[in-house]
N, C-alpha and C. Protein backbone atom coordinates (compact mmCIF):
# COMPACT_ATOMS: atom_id res chain seq x y z
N UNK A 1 0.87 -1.17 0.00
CA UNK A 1 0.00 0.00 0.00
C UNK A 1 0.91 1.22 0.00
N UNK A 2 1.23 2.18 -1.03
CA UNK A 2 2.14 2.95 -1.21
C UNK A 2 1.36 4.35 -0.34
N UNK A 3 2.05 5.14 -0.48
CA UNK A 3 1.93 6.41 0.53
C UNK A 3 0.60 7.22 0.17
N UNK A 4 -0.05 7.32 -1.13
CA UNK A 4 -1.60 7.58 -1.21
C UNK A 4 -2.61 6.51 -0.11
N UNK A 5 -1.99 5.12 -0.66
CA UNK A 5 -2.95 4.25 0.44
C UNK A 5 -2.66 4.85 1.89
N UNK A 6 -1.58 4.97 2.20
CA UNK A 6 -1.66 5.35 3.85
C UNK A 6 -2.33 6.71 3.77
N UNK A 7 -2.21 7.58 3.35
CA UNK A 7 -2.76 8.89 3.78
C UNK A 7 -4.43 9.00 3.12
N UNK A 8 -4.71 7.87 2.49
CA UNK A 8 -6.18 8.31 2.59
C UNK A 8 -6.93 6.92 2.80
N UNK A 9 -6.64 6.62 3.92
CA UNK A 9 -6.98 5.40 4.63
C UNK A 9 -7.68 6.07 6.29
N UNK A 10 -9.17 5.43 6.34
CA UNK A 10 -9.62 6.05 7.47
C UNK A 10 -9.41 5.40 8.51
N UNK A 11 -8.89 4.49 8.64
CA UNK A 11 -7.50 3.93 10.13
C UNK A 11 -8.62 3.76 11.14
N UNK A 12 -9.61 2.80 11.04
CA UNK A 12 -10.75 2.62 11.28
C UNK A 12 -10.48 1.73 13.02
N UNK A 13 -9.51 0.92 12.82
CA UNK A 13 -8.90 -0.12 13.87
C UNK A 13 -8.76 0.91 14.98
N UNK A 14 -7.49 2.44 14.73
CA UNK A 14 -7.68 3.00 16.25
C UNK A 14 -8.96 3.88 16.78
N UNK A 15 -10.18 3.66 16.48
CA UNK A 15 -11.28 3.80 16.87
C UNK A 15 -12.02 2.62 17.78
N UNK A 16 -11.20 2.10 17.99
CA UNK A 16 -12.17 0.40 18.17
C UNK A 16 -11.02 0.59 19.96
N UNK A 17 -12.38 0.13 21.33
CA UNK A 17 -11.97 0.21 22.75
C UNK A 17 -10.99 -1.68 22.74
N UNK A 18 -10.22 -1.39 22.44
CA UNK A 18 -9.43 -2.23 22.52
C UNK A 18 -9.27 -3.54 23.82
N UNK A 19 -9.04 -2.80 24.75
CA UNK A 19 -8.54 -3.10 26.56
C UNK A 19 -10.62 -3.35 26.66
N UNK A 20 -11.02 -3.02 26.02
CA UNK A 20 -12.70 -3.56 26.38
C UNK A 20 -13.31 -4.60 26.12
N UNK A 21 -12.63 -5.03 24.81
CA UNK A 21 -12.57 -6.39 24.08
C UNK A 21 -13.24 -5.96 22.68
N UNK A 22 -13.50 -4.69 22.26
CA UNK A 22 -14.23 -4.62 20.69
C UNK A 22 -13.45 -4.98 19.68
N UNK A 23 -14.09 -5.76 18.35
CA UNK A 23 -13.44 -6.29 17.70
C UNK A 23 -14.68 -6.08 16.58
N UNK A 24 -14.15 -5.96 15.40
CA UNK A 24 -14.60 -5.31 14.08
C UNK A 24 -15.54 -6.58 13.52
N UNK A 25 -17.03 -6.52 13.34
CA UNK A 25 -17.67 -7.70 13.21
C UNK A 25 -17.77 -7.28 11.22
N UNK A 26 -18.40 -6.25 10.85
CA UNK A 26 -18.54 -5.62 9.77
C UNK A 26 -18.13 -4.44 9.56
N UNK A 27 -17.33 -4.08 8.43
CA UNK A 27 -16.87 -2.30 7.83
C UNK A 27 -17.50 -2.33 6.51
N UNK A 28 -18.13 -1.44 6.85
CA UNK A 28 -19.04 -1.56 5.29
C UNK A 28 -18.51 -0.11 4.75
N UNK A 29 -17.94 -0.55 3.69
CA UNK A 29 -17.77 0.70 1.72
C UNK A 29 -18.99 1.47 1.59
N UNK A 30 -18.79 1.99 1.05
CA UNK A 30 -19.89 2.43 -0.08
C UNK A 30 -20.22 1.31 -1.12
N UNK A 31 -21.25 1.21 -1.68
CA UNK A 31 -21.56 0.14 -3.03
C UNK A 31 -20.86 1.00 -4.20
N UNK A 32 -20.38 0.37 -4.96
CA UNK A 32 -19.45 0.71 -6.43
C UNK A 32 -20.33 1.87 -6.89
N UNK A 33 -21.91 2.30 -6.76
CA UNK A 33 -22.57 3.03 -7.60
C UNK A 33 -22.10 4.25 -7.37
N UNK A 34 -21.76 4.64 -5.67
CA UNK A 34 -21.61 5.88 -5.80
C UNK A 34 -20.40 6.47 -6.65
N UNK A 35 -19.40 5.41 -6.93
CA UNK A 35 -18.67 6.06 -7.79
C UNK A 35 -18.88 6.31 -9.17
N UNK A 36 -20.03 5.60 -10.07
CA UNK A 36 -20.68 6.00 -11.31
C UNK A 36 -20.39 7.55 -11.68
N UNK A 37 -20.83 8.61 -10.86
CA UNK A 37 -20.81 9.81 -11.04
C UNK A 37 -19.67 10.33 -11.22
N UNK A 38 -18.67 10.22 -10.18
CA UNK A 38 -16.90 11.01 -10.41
C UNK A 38 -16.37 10.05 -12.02
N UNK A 39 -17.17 9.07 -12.00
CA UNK A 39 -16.19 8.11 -13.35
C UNK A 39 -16.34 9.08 -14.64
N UNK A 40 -18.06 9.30 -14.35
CA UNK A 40 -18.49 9.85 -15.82
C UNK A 40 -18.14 11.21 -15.75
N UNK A 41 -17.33 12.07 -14.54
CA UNK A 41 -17.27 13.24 -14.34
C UNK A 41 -15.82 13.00 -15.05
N UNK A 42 -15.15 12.34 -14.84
CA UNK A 42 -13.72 12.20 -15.45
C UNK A 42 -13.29 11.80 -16.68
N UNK A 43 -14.45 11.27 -17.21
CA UNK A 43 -14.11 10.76 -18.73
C UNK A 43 -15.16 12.00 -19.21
N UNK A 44 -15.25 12.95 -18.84
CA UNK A 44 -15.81 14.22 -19.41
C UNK A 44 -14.77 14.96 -19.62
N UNK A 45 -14.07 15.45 -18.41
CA UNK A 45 -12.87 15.50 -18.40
C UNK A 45 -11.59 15.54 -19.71
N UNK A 46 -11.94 13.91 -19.88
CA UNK A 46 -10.78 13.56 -20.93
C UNK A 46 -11.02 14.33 -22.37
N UNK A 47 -12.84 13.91 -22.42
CA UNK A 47 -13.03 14.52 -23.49
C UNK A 47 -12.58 16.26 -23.78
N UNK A 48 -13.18 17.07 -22.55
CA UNK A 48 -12.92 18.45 -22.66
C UNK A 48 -10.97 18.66 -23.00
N UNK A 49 -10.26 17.76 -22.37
CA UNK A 49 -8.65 17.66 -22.18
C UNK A 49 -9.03 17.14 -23.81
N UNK A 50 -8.89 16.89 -24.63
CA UNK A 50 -9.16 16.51 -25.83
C UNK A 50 -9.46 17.33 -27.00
N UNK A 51 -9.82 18.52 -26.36
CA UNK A 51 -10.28 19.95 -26.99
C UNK A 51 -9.47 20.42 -26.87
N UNK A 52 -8.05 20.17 -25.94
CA UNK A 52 -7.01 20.91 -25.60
C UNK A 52 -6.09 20.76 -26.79
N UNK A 53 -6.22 19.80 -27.20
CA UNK A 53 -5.17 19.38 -28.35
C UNK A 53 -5.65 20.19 -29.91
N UNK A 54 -6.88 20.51 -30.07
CA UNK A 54 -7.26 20.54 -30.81
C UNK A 54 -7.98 22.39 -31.43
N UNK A 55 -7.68 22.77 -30.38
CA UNK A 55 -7.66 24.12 -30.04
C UNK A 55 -7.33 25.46 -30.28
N UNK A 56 -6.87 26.59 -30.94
CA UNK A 56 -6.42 27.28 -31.25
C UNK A 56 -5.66 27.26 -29.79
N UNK A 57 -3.68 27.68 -30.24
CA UNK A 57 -3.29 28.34 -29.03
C UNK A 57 -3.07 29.11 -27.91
N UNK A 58 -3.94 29.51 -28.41
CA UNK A 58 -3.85 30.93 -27.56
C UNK A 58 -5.28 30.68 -27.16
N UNK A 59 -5.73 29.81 -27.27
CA UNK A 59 -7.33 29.74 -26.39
C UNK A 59 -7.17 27.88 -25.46
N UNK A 60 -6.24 27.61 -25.68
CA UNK A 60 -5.49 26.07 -25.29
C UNK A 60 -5.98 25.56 -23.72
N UNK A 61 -5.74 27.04 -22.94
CA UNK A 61 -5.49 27.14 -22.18
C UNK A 61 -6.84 26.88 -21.30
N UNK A 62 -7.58 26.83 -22.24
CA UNK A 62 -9.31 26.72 -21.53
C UNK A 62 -9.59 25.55 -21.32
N UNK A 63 -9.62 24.72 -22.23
CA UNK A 63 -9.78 23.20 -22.04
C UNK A 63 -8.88 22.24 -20.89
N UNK A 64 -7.79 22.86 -21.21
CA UNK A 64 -6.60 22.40 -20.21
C UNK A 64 -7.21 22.49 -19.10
N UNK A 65 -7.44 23.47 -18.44
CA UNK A 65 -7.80 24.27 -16.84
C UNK A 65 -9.58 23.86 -16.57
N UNK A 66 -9.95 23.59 -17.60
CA UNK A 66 -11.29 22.97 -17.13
C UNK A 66 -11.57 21.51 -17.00
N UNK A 67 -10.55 20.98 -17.77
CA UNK A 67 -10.72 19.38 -17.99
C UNK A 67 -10.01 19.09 -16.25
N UNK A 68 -8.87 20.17 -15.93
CA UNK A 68 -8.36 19.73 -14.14
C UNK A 68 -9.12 19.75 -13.39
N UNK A 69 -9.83 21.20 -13.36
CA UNK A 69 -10.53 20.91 -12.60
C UNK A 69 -12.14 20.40 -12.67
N UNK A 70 -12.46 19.44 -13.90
CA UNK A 70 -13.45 17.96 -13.98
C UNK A 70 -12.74 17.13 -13.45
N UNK A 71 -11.29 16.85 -13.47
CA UNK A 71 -10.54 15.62 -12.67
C UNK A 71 -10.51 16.03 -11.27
N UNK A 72 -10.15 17.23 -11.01
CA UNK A 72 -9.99 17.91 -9.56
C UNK A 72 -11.27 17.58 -8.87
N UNK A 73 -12.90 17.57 -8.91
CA UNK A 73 -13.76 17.54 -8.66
C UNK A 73 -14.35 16.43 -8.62
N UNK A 74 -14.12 15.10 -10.05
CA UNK A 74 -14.20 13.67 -9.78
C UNK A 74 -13.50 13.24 -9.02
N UNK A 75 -12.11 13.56 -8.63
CA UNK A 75 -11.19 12.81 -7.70
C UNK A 75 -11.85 12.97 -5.79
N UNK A 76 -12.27 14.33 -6.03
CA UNK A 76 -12.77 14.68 -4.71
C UNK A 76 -13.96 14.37 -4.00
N UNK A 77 -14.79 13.96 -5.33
CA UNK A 77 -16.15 13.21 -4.89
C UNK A 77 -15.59 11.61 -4.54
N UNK A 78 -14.61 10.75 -5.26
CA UNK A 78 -14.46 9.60 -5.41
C UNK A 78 -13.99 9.76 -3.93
N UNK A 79 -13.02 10.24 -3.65
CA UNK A 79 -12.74 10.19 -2.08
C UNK A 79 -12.97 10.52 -1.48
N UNK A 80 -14.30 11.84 -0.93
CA UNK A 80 -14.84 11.86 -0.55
C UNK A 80 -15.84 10.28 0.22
N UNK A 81 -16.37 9.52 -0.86
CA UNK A 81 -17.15 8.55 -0.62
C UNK A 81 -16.10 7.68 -0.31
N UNK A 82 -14.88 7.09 -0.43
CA UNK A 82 -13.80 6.30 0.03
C UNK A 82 -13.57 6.22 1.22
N UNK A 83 -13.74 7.17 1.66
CA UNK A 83 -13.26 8.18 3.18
C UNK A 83 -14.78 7.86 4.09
N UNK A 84 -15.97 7.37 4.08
CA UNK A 84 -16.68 7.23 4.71
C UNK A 84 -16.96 5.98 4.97
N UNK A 85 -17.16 5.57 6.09
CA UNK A 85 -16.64 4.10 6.30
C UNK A 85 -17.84 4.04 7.56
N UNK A 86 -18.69 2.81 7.49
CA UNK A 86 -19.70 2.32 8.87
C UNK A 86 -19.42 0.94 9.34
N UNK A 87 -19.06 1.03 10.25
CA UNK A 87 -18.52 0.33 11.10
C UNK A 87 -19.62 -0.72 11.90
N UNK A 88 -19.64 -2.32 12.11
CA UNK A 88 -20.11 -2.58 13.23
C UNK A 88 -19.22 -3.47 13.89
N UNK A 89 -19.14 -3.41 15.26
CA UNK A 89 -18.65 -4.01 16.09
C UNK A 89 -19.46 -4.70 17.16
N UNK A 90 -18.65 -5.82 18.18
CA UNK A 90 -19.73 -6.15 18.98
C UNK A 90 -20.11 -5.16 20.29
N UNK A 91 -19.57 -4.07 20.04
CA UNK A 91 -19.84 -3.28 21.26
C UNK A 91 -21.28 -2.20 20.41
N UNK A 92 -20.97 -1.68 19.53
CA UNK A 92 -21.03 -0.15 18.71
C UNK A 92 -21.75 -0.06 17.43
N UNK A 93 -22.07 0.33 16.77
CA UNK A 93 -21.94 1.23 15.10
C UNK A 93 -21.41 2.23 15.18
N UNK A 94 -20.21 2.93 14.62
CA UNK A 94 -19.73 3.76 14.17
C UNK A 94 -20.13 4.45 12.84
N UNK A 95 -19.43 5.54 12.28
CA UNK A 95 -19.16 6.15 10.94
C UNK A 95 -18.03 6.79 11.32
N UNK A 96 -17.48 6.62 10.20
CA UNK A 96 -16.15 8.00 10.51
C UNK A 96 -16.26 8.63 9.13
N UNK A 97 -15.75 9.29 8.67
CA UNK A 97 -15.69 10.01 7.37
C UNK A 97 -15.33 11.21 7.47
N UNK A 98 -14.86 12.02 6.18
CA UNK A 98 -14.26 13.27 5.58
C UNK A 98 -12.54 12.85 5.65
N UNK A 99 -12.64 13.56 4.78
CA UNK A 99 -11.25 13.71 3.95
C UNK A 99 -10.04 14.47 4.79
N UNK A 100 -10.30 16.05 4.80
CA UNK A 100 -9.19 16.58 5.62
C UNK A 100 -9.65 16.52 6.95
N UNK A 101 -10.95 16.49 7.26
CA UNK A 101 -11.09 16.82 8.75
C UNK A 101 -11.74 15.17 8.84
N UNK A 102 -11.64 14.71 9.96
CA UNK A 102 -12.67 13.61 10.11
C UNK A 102 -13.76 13.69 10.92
N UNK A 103 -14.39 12.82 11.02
CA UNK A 103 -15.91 13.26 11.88
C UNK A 103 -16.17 11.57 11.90
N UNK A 104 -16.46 11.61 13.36
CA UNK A 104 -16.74 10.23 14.21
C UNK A 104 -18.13 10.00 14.57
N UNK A 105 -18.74 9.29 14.30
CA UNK A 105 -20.55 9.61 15.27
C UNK A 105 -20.34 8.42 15.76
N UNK A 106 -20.74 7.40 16.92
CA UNK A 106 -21.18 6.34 17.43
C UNK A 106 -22.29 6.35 18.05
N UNK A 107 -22.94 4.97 18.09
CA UNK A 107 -24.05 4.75 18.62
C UNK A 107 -24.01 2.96 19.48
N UNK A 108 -24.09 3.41 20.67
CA UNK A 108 -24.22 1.68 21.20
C UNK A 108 -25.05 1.53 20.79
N UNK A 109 -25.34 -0.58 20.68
CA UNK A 109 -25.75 -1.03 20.30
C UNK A 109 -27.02 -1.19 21.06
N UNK A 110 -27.26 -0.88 22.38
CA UNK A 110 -28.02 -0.72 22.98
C UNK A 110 -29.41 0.25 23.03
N UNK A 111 -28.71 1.40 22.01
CA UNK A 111 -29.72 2.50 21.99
C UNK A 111 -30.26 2.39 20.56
N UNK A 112 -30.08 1.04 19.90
CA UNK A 112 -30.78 1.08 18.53
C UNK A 112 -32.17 0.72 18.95
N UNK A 113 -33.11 1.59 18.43
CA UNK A 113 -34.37 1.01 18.50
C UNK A 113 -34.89 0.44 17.41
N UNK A 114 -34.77 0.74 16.15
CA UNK A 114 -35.33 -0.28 15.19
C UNK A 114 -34.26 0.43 13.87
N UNK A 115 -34.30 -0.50 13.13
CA UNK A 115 -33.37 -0.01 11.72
C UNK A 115 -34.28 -0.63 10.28
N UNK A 116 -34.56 0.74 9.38
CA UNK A 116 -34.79 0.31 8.30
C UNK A 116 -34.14 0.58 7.22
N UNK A 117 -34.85 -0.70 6.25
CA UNK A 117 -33.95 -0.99 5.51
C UNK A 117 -34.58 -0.48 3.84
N UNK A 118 -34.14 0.92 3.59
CA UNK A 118 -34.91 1.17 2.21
C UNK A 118 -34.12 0.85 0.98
N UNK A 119 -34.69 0.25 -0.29
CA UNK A 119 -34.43 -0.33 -1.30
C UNK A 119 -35.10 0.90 -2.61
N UNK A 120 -34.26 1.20 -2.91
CA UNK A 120 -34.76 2.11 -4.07
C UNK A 120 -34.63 1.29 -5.64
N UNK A 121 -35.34 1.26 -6.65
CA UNK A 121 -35.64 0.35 -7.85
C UNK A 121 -34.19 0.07 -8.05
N UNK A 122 -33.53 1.42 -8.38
CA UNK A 122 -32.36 0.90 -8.39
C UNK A 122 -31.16 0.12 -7.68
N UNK A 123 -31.29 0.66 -6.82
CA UNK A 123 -31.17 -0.54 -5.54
C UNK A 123 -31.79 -2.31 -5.79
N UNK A 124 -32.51 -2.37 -5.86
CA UNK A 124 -33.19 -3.56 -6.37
C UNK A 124 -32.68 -4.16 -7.55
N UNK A 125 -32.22 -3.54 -8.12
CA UNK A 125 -31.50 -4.09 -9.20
C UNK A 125 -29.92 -4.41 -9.04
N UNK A 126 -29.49 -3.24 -8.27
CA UNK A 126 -27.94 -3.25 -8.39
C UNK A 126 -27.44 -4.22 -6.45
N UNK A 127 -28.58 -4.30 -6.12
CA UNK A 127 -28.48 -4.57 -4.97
C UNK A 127 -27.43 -4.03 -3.49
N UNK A 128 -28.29 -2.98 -3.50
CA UNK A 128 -28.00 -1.54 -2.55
C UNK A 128 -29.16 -1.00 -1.75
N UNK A 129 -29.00 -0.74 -1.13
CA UNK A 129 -29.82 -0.10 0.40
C UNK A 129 -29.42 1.49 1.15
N UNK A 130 -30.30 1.90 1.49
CA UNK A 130 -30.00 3.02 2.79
C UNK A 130 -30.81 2.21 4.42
N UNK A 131 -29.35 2.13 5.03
CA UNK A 131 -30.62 2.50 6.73
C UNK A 131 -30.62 3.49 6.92
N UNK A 132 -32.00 3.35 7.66
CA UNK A 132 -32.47 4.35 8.63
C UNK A 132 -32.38 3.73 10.14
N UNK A 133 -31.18 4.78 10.79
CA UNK A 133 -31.51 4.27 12.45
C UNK A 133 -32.59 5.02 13.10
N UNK A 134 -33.24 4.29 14.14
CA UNK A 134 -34.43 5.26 15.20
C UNK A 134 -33.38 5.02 16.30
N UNK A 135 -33.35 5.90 17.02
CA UNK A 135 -32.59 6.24 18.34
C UNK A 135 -33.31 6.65 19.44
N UNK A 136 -32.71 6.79 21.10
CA UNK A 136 -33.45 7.83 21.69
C UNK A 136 -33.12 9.52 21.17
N UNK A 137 -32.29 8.76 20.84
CA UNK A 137 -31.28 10.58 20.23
C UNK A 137 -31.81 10.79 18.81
N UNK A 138 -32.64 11.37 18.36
CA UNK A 138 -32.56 11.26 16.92
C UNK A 138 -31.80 12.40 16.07
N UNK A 139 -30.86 12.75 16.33
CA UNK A 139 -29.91 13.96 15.70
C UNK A 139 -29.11 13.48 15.96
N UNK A 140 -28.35 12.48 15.27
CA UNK A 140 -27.20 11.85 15.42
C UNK A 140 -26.49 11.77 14.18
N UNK A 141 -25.14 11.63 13.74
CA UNK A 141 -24.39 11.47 12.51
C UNK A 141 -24.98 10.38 12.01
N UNK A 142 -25.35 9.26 12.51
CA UNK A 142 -25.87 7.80 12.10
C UNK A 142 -27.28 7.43 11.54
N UNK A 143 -27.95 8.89 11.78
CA UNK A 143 -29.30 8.50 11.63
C UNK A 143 -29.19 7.80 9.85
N UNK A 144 -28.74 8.01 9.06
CA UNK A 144 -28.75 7.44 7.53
C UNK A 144 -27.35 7.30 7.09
N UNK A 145 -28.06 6.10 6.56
CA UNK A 145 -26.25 5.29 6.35
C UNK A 145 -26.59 5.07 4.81
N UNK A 146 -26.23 5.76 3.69
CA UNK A 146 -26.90 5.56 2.23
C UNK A 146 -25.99 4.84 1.45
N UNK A 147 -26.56 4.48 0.30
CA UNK A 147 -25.46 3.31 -0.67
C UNK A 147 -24.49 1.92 0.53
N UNK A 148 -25.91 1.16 0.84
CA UNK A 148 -24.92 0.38 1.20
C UNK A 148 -25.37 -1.01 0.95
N UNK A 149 -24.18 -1.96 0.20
CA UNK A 149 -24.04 -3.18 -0.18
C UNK A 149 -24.52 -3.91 0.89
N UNK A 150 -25.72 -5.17 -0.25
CA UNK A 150 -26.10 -6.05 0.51
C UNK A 150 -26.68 -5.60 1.57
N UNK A 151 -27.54 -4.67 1.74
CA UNK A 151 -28.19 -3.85 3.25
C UNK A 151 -29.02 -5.11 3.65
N UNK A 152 -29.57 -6.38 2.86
CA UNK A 152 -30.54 -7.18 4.09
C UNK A 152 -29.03 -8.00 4.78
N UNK A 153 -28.37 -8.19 4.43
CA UNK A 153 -27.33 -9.26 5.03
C UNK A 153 -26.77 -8.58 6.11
N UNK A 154 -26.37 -7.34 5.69
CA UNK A 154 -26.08 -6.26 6.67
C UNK A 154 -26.59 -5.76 7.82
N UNK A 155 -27.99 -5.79 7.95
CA UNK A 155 -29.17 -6.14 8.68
C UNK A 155 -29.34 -7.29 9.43
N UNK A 156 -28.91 -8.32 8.87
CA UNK A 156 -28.74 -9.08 9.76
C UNK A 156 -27.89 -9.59 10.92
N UNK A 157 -26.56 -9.13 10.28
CA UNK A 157 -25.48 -8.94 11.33
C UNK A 157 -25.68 -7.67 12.19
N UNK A 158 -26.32 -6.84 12.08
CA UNK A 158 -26.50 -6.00 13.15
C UNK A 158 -27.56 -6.70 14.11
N UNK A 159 -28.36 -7.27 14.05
CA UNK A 159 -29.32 -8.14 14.16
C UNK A 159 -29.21 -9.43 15.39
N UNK A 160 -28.28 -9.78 14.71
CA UNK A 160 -27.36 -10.84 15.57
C UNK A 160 -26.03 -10.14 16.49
N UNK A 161 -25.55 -9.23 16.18
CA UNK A 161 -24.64 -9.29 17.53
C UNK A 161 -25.20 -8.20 18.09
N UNK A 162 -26.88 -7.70 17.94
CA UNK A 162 -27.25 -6.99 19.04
C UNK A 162 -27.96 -7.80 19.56
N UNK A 163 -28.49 -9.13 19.41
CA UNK A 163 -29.37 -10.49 20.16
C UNK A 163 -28.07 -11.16 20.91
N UNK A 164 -26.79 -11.61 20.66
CA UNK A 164 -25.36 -12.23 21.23
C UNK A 164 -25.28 -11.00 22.39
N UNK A 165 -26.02 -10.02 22.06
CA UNK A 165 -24.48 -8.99 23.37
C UNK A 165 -25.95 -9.26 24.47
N UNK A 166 -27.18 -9.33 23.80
CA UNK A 166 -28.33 -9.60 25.00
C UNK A 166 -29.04 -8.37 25.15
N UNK A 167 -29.07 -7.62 24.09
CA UNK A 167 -29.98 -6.51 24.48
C UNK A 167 -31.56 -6.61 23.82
N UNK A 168 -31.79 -7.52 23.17
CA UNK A 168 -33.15 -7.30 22.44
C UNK A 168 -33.54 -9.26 23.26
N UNK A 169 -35.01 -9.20 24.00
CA UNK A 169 -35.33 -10.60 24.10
C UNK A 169 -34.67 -11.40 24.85
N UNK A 170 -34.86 -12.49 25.07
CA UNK A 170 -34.19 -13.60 26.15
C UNK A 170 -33.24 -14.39 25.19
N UNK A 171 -32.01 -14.97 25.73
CA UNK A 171 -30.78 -15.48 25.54
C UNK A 171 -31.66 -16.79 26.06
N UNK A 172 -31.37 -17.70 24.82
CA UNK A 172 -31.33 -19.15 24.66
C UNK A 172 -30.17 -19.75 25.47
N UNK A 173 -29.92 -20.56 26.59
CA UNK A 173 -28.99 -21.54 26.58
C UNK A 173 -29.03 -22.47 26.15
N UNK A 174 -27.87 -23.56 25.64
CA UNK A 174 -28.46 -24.42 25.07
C UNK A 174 -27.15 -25.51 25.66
């Protein structure tokens, strides 16, 4: 992982209470779609950089400086969404995200009151989801977690290690 990977890596592990016993059950991406947009923003880009060649000289200079910043602006959306990362653990849900500054929200697992799971057509097709958390808090960074892969499976592991930690219903021995 060369020195771009380290510096735009959201280093998700020193967030996690270590000496408590939390340990990373799911880190969920973004789904591939959200990057559709910066792709087609960048092969716009190429095209406008393409006008550069083709240009009178003395007007060169337009295409050049607009096609950067279409790359300047796809690159920043693409990592932008790279950079946001939801976390579950057996303690927590997290988010962390942003680029130069970061921003942390958590929520024990304890204070989830119900999570839904919306499927938009396209979604249904490409197989992608948004939750919605209900909280006692409802102004929280977490309340919507959008573009996310596989959201019923995802659902379910939240599902299960909030029934394992014993907060929803009676614990089976067996």
């Amino acid at each position: 992982m060369g020195w771009v990977g380290r510096t735009f890596d959201p280093h998700i592990r020193r967030h996690l209470l270590r000496d408590e016993g939390e340990v990373i059950v799911d880190e969920v991406l973004h789904h591939w779609v959200v990057y559709v947009l910066p792709t087609l923003e960048a092969l716009l880009g190429l095209g406008v950089f393409c006008l550069f060649v083709v240009a009178p000289v003395d007007l060169a200079w337009f295409p050049f400086l607009l096609a950067f910043a279409l790359w300047s602006h796809a690159g920043w959306r693409a990592l932008r969404e790279y950079m946001d990362r939801f976390v579950i653990t057996n303690m927590r849900v997290f988010r962390v995200r942003g680029v130069l500054s970061q921003k942390l929200a958590t929520m024990p697992l304890g204070r989830i009151l119900d999570i839904t799971v919306e499927k938009p057509f396209t979604g249904r097709l490409l197989n992608y989801g948004h939750f919605v958390f209900e909280s006692a808090a409802q102004e929280q960074g977490l309340r919507d977690i959008r573009h996310v892969g596989r959201p019923y499976e995802r659902d379910l592991v939240i599902q299960r290690v909030v029934q394992r930690a014993g907060l929803r219903g009676p614990r089976l021995i067996n």
